[in-house]
N, C-alpha and C. Protein backbone atom coordinates (compact mmCIF):
# COMPACT_ATOMS: atom_id res chain seq x y z
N UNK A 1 -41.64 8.39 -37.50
CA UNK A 1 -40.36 7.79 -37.18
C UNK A 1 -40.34 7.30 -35.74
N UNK A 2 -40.81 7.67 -35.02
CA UNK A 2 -40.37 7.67 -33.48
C UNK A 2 -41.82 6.70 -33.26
N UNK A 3 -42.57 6.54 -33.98
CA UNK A 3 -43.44 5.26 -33.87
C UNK A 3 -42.72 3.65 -34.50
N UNK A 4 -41.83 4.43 -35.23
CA UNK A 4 -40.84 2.89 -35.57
C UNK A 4 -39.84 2.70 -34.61
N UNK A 5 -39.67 3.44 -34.14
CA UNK A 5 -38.48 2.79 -33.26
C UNK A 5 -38.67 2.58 -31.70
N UNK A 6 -40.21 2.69 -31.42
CA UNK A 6 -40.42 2.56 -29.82
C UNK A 6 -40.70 0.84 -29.79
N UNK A 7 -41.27 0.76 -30.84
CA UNK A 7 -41.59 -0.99 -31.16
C UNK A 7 -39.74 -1.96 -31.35
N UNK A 8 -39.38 -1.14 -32.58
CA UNK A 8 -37.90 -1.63 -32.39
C UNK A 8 -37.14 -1.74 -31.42
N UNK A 9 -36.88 -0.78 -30.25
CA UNK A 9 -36.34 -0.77 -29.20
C UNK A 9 -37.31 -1.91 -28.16
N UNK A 10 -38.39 -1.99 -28.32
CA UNK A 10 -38.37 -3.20 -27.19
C UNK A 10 -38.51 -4.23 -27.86
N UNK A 11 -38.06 -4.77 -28.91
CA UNK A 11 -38.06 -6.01 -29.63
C UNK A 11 -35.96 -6.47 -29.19
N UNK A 12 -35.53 -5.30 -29.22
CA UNK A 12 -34.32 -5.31 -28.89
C UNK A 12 -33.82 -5.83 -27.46
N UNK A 13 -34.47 -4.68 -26.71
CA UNK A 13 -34.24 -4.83 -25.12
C UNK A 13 -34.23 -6.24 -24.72
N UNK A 14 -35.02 -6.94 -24.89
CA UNK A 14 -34.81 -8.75 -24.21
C UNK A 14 -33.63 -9.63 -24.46
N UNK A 15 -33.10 -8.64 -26.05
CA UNK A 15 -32.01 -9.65 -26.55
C UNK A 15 -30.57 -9.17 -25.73
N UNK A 16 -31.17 -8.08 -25.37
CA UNK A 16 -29.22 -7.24 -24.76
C UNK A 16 -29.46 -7.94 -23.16
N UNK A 17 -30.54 -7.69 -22.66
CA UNK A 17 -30.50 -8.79 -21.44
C UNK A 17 -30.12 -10.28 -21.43
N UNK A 18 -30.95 -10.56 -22.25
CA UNK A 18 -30.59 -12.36 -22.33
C UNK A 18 -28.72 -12.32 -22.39
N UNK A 19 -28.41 -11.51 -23.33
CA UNK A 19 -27.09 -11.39 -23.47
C UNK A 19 -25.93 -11.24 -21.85
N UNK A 20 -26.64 -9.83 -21.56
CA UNK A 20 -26.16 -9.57 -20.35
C UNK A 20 -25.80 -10.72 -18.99
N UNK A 21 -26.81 -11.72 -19.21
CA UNK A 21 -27.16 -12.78 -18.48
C UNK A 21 -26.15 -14.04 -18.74
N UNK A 22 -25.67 -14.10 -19.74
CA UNK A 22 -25.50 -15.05 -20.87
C UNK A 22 -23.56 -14.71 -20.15
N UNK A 23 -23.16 -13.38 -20.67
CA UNK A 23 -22.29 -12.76 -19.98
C UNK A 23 -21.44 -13.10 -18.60
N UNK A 24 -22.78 -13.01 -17.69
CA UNK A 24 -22.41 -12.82 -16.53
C UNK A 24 -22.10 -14.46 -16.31
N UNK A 25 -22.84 -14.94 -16.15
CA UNK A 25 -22.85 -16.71 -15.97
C UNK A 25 -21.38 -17.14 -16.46
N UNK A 26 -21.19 -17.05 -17.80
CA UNK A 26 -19.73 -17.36 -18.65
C UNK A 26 -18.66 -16.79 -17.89
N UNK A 27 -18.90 -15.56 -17.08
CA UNK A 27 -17.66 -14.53 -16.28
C UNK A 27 -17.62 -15.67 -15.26
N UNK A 28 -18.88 -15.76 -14.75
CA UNK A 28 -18.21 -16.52 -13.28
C UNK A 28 -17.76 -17.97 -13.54
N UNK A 29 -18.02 -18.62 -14.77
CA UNK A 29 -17.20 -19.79 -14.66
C UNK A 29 -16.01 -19.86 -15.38
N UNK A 30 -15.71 -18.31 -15.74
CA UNK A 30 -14.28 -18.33 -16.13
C UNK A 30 -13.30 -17.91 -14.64
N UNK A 31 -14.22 -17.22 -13.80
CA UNK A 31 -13.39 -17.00 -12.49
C UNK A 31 -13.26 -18.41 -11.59
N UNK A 32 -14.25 -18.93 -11.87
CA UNK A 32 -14.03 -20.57 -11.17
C UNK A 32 -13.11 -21.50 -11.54
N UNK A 33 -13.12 -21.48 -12.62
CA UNK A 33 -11.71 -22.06 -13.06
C UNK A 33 -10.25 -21.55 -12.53
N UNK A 34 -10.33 -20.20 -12.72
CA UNK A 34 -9.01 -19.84 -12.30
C UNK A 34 -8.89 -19.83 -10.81
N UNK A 35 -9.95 -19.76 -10.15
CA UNK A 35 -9.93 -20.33 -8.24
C UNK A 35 -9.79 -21.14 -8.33
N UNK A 36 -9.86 -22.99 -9.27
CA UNK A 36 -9.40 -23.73 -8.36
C UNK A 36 -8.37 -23.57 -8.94
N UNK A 37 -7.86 -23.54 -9.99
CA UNK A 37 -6.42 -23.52 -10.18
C UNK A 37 -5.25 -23.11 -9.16
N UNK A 38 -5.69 -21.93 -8.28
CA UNK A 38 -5.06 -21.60 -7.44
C UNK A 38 -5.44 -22.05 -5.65
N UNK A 39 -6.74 -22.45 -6.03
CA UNK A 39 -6.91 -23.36 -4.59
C UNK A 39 -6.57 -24.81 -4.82
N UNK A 40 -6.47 -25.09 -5.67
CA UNK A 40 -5.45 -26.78 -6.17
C UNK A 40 -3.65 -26.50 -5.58
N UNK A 41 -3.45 -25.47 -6.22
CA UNK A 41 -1.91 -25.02 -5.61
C UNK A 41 -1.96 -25.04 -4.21
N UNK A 42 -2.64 -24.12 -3.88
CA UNK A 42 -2.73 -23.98 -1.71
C UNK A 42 -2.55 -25.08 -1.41
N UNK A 43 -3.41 -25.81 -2.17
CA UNK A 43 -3.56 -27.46 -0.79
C UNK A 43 -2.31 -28.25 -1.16
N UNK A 44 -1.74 -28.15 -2.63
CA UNK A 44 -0.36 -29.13 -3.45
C UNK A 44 -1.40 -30.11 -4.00
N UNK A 45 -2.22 -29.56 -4.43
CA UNK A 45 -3.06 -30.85 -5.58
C UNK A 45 -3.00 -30.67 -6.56
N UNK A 46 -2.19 -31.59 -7.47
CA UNK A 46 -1.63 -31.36 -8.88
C UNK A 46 -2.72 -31.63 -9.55
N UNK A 47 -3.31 -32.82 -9.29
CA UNK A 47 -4.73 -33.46 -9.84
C UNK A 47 -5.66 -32.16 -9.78
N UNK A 48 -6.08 -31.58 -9.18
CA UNK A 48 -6.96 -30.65 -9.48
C UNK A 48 -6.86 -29.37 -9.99
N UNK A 49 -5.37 -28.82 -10.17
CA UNK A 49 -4.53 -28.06 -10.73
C UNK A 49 -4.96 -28.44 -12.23
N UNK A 50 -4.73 -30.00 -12.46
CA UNK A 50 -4.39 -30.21 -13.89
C UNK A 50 -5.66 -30.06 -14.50
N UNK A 51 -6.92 -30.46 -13.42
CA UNK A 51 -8.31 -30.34 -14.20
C UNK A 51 -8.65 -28.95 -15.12
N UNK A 52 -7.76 -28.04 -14.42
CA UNK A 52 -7.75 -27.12 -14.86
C UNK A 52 -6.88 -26.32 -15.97
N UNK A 53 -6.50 -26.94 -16.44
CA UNK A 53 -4.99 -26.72 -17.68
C UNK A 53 -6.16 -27.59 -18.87
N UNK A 54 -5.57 -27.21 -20.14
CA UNK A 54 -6.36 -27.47 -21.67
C UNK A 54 -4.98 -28.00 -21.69
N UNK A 55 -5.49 -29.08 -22.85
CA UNK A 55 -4.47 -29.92 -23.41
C UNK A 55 -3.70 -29.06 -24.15
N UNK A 56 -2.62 -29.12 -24.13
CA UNK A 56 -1.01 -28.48 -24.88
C UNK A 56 -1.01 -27.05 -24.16
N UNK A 57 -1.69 -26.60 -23.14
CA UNK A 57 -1.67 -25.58 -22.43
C UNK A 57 0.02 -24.93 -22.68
N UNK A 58 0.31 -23.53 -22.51
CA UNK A 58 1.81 -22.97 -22.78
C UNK A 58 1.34 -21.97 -21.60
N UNK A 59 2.46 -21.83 -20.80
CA UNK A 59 3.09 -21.06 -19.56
C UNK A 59 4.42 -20.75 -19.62
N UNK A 60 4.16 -19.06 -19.76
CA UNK A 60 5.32 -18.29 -19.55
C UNK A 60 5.78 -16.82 -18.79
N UNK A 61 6.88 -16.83 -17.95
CA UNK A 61 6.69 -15.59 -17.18
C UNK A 61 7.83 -14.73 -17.96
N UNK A 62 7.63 -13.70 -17.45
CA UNK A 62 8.41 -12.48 -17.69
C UNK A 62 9.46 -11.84 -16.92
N UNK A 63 10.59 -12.14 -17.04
CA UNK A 63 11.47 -12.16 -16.03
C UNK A 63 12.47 -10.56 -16.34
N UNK A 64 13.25 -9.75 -15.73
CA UNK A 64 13.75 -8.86 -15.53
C UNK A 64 15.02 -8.49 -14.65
N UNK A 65 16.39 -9.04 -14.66
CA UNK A 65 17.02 -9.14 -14.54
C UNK A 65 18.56 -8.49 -14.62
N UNK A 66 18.82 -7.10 -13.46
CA UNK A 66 19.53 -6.00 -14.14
C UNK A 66 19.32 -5.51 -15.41
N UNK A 67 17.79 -5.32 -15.01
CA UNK A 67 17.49 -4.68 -16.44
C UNK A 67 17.14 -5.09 -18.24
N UNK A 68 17.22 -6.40 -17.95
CA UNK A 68 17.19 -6.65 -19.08
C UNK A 68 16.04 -8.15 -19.18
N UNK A 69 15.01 -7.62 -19.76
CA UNK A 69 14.00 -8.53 -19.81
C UNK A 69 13.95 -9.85 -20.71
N UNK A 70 13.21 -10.79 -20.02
CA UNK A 70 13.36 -11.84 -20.78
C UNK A 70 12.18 -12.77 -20.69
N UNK A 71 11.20 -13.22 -21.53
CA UNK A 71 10.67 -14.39 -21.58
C UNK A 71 11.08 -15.61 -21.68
N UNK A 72 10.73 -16.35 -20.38
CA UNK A 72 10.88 -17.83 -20.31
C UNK A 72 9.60 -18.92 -20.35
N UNK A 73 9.96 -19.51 -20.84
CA UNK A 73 8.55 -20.68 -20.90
C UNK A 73 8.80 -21.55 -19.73
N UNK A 74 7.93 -21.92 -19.52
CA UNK A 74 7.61 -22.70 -18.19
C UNK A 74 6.98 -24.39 -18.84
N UNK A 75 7.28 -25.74 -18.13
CA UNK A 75 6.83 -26.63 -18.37
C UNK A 75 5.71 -26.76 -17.95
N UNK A 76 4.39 -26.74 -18.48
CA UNK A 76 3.00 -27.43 -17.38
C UNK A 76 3.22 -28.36 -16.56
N UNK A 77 3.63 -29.60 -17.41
CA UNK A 77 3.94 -30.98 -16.53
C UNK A 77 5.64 -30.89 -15.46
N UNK A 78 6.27 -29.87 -15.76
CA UNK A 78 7.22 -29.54 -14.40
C UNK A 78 6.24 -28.83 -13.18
N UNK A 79 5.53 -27.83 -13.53
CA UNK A 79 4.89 -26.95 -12.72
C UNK A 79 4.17 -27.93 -11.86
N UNK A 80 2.87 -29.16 -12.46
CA UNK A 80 1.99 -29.51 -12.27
C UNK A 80 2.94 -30.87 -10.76
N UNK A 81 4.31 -30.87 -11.30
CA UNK A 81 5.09 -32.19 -10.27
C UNK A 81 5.49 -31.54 -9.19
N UNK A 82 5.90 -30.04 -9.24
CA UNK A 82 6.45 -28.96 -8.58
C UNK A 82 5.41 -29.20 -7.59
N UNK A 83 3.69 -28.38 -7.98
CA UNK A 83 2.71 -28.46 -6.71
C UNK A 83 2.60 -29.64 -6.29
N UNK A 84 2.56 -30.93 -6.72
CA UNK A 84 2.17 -31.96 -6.01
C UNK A 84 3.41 -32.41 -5.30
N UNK A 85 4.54 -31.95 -5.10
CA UNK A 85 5.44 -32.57 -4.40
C UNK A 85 5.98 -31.47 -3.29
N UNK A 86 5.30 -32.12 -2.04
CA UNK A 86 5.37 -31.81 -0.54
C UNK A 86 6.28 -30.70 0.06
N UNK A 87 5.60 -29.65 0.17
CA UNK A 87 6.79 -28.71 0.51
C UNK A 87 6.37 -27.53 1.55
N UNK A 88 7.03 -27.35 2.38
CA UNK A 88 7.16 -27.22 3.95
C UNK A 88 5.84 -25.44 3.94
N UNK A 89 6.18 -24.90 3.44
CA UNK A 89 5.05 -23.81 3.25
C UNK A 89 4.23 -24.04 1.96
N UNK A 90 2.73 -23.03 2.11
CA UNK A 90 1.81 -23.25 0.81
C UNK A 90 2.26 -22.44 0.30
N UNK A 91 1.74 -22.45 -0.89
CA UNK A 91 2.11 -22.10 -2.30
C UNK A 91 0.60 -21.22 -1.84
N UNK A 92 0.84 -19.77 -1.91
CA UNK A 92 -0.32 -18.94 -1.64
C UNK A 92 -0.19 -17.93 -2.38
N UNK A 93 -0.73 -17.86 -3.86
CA UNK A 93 -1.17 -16.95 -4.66
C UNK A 93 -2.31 -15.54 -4.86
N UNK A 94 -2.14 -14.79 -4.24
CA UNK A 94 -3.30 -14.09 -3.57
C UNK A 94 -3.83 -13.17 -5.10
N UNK A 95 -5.02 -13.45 -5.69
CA UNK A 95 -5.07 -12.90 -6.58
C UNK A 95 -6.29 -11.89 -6.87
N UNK A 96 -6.73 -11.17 -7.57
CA UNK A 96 -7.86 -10.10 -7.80
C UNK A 96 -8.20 -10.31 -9.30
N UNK A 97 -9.17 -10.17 -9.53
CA UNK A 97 -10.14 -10.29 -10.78
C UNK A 97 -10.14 -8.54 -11.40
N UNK A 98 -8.58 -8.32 -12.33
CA UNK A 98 -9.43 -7.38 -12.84
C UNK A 98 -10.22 -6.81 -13.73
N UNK A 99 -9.67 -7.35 -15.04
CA UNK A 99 -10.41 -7.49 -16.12
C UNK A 99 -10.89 -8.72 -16.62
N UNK A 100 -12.04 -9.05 -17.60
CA UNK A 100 -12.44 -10.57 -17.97
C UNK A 100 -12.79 -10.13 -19.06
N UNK A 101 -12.36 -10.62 -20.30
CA UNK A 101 -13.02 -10.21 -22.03
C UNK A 101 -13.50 -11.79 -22.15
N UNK A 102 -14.39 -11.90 -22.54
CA UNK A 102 -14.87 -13.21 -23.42
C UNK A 102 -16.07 -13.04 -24.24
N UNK A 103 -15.63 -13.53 -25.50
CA UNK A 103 -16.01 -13.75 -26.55
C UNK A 103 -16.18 -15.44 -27.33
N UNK A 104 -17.36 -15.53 -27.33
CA UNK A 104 -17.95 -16.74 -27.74
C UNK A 104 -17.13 -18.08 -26.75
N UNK A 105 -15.37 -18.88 -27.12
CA UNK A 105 -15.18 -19.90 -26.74
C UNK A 105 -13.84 -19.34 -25.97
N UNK A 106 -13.68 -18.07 -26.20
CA UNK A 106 -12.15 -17.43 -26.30
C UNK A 106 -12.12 -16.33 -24.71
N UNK A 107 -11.67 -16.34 -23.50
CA UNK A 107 -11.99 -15.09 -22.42
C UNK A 107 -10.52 -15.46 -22.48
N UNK A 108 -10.55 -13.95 -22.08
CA UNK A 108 -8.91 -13.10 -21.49
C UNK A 108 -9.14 -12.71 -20.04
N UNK A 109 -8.56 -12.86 -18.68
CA UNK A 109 -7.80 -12.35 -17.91
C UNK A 109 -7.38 -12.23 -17.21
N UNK A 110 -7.09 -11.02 -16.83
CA UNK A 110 -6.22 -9.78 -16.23
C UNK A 110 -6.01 -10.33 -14.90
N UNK A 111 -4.86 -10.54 -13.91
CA UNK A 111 -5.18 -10.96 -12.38
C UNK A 111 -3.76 -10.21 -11.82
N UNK A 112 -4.07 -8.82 -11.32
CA UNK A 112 -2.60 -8.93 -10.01
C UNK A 112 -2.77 -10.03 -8.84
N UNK A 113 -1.79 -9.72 -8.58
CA UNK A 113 -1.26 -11.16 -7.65
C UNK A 113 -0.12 -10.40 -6.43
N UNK A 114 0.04 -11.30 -5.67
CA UNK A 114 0.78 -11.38 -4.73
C UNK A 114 1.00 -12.45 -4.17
N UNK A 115 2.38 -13.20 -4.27
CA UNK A 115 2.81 -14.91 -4.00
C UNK A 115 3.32 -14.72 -2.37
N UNK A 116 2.96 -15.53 -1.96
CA UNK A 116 3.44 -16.03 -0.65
C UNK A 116 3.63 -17.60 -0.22
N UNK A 117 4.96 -17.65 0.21
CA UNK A 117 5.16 -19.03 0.55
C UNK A 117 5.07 -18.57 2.66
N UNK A 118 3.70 -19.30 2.31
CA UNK A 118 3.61 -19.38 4.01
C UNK A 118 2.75 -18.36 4.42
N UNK A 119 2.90 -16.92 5.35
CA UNK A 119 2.84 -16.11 5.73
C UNK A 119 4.03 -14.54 4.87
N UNK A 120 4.95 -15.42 3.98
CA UNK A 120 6.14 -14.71 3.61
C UNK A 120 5.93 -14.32 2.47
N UNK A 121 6.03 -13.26 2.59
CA UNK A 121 5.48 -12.36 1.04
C UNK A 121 6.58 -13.01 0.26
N UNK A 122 6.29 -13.55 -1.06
CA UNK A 122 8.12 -13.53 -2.17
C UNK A 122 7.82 -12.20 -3.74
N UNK A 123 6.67 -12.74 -3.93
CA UNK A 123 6.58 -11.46 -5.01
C UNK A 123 5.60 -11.46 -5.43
N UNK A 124 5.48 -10.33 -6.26
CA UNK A 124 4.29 -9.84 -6.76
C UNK A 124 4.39 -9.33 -8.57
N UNK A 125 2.97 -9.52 -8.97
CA UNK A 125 3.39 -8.92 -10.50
C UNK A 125 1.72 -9.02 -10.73
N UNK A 126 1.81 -8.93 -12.19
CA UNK A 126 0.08 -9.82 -12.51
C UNK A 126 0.33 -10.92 -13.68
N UNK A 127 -0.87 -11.54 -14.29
CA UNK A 127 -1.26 -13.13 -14.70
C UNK A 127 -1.96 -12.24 -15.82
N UNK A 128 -1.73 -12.90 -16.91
CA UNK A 128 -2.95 -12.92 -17.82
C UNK A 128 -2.90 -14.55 -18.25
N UNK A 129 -4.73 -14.87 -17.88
CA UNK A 129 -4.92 -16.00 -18.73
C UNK A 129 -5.26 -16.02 -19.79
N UNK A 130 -5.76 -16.68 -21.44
CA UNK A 130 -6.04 -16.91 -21.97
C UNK A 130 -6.84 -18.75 -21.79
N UNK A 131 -8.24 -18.59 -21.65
CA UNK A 131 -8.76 -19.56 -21.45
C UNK A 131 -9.74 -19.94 -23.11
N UNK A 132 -9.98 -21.46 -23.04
CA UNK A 132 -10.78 -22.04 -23.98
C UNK A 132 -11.74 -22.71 -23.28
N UNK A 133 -13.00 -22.54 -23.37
CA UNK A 133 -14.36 -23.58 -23.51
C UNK A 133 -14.33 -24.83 -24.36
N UNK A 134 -14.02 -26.09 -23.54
CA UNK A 134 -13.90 -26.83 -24.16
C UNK A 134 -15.26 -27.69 -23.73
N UNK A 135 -15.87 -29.13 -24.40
CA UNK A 135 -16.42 -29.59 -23.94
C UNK A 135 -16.75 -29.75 -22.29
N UNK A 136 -15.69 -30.08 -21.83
CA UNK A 136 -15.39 -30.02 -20.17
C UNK A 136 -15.86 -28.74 -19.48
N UNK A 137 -16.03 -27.31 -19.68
CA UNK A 137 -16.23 -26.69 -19.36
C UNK A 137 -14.50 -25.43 -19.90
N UNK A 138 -14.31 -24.47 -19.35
CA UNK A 138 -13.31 -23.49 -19.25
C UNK A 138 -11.98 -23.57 -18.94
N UNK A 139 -11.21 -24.04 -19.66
CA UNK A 139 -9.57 -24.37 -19.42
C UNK A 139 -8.45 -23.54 -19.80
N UNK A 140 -7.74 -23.42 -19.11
CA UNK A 140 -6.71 -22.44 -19.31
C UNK A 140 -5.72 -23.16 -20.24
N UNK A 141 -5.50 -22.43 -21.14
CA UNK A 141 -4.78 -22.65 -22.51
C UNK A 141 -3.09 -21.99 -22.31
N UNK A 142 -3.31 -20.70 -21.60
CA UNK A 142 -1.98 -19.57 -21.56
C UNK A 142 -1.79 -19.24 -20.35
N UNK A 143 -0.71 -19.62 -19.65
CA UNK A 143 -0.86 -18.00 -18.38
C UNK A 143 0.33 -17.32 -18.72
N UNK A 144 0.63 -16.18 -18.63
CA UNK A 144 1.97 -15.33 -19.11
C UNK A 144 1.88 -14.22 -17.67
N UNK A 145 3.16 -14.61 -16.59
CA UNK A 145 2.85 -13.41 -15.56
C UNK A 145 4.20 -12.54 -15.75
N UNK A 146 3.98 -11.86 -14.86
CA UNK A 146 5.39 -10.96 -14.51
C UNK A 146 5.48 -10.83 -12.85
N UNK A 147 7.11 -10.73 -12.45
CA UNK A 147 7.40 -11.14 -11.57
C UNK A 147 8.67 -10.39 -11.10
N UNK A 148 7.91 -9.78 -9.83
CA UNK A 148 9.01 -8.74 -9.36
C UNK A 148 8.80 -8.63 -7.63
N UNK A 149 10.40 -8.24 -7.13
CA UNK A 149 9.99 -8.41 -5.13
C UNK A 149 9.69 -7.39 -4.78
N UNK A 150 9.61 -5.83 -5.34
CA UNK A 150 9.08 -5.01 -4.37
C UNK A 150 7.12 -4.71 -4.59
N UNK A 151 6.90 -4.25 -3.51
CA UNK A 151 5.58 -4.98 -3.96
C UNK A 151 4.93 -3.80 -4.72
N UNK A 152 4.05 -4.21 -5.38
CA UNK A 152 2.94 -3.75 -6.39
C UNK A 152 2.01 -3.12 -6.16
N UNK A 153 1.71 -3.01 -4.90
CA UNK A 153 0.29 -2.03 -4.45
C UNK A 153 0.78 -0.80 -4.15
């Protein structure tokens, strides 16, 4: 028995690497996407914001309000006129990578955050994306955050 499976196990081993590899590469260009998305915002570049949105993309936050929660949808093409139109502090999204699931065309995630207009903290919550591999490369399909002023850390 243990002569069958020393051969099996390294017939295996190359494929969980290649994988591993395969993995890692796909992680970082799902994190690249979601940097410029948010380095498109810093500067107010809608155009490079939008490179980053999938066609029929849906955005929605999670709002909380004396208590009583509520999902609102958000327009892409309001959001996308919002950053490109000139406004006296940046739009500074400070975000962390914490979880990333992806599977074949489909990655999930996870991002706390902390918004600042300027130097001025306004709030904090976290992001989940839902991104698609499209021809183009990795586009964000979903973002759904939550959004609250005392802070999160």
């Amino acid at each position: 028995m243990k002569k069958l499976l020393t051969p099996l196990l390294l017939l295996l081993l190359p494929a969980t690497a290649l994988h591993a590899q395969t993995t890692s590469a796909e992680t970082a260009e799902v994190k690249k996407t979601i940097t410029a998305f948010f380095d498109g915002m810093r500067k107010g570049d809608s155009t490079a914001v939008h490179r980053t949105i999938a066609p029929g993309a849906v955005f929605h936050t999670i709002g909380n309000r004396a208590g009583v929660v509520k999902l609102s949808p958000e327009n892409p093409a309001d959001f996308l006129k919002a950053v490109g139109t000139p406004h006296d502090k940046v739009w500074d999204e400070r975000i962390t990578f914490d979880k990333i699931l992806i599977d074949a065309n489909l990655a999930s995630v996870w991002t706390p955050y902390e918004f600042y207009f300027g130097d001025t903290y306004s709030h904090c919550g976290y992001n989940s994306f839902q991104l698609v591999k499209l021809a183009d490369g990795w586009k964000i399909a979903h973002i759904i955050d939550t959004r609250r002023k005392e802070k999160c850390k």
